[in-house]
C-alpha atoms as a PDB file:
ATOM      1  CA  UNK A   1     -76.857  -8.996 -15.249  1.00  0.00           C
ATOM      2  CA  UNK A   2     -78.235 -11.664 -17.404  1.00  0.00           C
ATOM      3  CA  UNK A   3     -77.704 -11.507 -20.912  1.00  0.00           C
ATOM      4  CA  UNK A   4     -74.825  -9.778 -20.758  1.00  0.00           C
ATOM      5  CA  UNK A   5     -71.995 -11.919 -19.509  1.00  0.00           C
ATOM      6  CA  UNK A   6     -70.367 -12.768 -16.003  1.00  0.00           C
ATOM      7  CA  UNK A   7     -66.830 -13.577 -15.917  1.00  0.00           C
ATOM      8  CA  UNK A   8     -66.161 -13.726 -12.105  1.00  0.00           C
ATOM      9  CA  UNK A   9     -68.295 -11.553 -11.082  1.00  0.00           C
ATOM     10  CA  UNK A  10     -67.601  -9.037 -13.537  1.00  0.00           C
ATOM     11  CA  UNK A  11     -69.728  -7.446 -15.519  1.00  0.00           C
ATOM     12  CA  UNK A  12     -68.902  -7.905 -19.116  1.00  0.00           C
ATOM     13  CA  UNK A  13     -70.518  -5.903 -21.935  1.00  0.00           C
ATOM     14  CA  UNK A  14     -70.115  -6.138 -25.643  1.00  0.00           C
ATOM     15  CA  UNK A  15     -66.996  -4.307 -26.667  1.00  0.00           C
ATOM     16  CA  UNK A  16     -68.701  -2.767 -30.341  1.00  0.00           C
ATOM     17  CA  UNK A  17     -71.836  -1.577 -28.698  1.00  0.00           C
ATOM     18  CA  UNK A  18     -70.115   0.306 -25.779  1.00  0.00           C
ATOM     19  CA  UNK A  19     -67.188   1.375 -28.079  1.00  0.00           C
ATOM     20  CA  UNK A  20     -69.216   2.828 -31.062  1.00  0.00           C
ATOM     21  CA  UNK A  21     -71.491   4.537 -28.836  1.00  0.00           C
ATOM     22  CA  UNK A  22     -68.928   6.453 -27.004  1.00  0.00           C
ATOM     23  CA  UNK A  23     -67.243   7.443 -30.676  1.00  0.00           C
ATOM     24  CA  UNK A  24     -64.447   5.040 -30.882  1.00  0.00           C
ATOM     25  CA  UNK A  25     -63.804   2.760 -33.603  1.00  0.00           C
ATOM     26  CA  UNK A  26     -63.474  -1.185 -33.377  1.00  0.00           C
ATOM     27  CA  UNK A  27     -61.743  -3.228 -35.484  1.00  0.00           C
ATOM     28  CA  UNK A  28     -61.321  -7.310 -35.152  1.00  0.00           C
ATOM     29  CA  UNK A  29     -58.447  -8.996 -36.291  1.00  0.00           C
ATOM     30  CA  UNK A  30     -59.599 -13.017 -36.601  1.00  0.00           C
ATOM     31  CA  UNK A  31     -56.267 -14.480 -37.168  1.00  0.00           C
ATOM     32  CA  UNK A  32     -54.791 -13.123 -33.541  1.00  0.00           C
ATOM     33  CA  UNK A  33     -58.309 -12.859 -31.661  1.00  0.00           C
ATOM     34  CA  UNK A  34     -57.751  -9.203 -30.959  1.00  0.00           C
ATOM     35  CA  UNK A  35     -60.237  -6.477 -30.936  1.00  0.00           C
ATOM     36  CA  UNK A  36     -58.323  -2.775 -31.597  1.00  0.00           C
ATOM     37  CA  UNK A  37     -60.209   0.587 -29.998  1.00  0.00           C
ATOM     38  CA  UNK A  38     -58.920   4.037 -31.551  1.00  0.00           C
ATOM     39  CA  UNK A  39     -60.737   6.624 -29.700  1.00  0.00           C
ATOM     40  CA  UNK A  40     -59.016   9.642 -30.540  1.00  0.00           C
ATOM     41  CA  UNK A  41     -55.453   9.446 -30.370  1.00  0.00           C
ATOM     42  CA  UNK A  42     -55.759   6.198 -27.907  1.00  0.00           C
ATOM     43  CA  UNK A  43     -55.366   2.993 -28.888  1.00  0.00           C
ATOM     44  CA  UNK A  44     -56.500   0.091 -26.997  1.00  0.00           C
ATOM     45  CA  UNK A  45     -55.857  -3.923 -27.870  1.00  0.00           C
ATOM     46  CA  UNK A  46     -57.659  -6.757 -26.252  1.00  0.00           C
ATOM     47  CA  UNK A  47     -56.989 -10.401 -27.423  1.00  0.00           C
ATOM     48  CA  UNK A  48     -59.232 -13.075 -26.212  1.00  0.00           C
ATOM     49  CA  UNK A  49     -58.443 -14.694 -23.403  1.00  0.00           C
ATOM     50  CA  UNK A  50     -55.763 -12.375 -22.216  1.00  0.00           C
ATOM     51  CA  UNK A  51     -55.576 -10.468 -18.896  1.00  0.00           C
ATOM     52  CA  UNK A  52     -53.462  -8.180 -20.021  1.00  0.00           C
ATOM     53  CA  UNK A  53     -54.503  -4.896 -22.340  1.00  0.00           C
ATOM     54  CA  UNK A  54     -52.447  -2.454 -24.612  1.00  0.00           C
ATOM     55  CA  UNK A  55     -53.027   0.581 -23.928  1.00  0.00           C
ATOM     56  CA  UNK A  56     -51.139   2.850 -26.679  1.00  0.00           C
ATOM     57  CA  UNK A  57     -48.199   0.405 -26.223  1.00  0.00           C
ATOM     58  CA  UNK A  58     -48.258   0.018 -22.271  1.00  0.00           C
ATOM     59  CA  UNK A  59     -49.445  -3.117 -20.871  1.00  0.00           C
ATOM     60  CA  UNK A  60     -52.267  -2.979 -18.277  1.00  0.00           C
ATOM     61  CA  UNK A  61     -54.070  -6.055 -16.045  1.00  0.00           C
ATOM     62  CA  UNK A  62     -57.421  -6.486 -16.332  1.00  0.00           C
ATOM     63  CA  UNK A  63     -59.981  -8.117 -13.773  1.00  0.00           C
ATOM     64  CA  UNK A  64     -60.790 -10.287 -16.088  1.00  0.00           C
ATOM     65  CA  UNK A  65     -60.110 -11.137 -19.863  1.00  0.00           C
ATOM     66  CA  UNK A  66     -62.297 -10.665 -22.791  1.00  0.00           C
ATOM     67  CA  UNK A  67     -63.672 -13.513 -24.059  1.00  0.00           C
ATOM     68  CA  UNK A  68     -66.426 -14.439 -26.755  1.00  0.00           C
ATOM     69  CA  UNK A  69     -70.152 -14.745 -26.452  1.00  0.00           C
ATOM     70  CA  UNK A  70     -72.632 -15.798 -28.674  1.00  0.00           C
ATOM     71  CA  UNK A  71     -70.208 -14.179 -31.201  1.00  0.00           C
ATOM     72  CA  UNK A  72     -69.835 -10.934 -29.501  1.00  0.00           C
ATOM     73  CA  UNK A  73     -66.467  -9.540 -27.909  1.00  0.00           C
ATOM     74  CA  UNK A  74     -67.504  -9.180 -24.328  1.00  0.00           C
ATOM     75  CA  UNK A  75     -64.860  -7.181 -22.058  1.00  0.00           C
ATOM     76  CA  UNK A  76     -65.246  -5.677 -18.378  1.00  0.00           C
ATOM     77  CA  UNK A  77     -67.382  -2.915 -18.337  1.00  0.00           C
ATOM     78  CA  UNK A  78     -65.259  -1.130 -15.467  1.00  0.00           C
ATOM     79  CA  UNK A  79     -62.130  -0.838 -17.559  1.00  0.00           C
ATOM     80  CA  UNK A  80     -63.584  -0.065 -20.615  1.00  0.00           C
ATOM     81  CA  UNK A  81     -65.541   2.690 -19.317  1.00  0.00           C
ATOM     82  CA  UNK A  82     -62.368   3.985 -17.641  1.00  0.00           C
ATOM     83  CA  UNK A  83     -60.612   4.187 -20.918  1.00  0.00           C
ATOM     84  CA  UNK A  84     -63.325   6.875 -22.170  1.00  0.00           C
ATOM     85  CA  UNK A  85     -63.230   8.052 -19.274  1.00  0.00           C
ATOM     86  CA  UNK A  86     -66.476   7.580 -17.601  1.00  0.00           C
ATOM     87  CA  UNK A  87     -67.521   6.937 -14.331  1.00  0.00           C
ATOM     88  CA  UNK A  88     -69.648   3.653 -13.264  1.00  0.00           C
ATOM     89  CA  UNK A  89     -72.128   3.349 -10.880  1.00  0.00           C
ATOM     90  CA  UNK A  90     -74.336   0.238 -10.343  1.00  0.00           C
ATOM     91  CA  UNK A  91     -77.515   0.248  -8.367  1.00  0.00           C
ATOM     92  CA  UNK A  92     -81.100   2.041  -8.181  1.00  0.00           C
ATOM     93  CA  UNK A  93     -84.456   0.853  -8.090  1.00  0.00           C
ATOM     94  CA  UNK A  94     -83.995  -1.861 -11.333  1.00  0.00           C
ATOM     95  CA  UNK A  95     -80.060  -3.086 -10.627  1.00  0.00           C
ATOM     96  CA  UNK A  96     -78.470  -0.937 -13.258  1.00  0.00           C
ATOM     97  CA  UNK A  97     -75.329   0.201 -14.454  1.00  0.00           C
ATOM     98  CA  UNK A  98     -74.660   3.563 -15.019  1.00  0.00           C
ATOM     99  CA  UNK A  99     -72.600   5.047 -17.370  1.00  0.00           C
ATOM    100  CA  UNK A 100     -71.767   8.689 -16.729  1.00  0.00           C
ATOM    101  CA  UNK A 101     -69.066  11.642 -17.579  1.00  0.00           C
END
């Protein structure tokens, strides 16, 4: 998907939009080059360039790291839609993603 990042192979989506849409909240801490989620009582820290996410303490791998683009946080879309929750499909007639409950 063009436009949107490709870390390999990985669609990567910017972590504010997809966040703030969903109801979380995002917050960006510059000196560590962390973005924080808090979506209800979960709490979700991604630093840049790490493969490895907190999840409410725990850490968990990711299939590739967040990273920066054009000033945006950009993380895989698979695992953050997981942590809300939602299920992913990719496809259809125009090659899109699909976010659903």
């Amino acid at each position: 998907m063009k436009g949107q990042g490709d870390c390999n192979d990985r669609t990567m989506v910017p972590i504010r939009f997809i966040s703030e849409t969903l109801g979380a909240d995002v917050l960006w801490n510059d000196k560590t080059k962390a973005v924080t989620i808090v979506h209800g009582v979960d709490v979700i820290t991604l630093e840049i360039g790490s493969e490895i996410a907190l999840i409410n303490g725990n850490g968990v791998t990711l299939d590739a790291p967040a990273e920066i683009d054009n000033g945006r946080t950009m993380v895989p879309l698979r695992f953050i839609a997981s942590m809300f929750k939602k299920n992913v499909q990719w496809g259809g007639p125009y090659q899109q993603v699909i976010i659903s409950d």
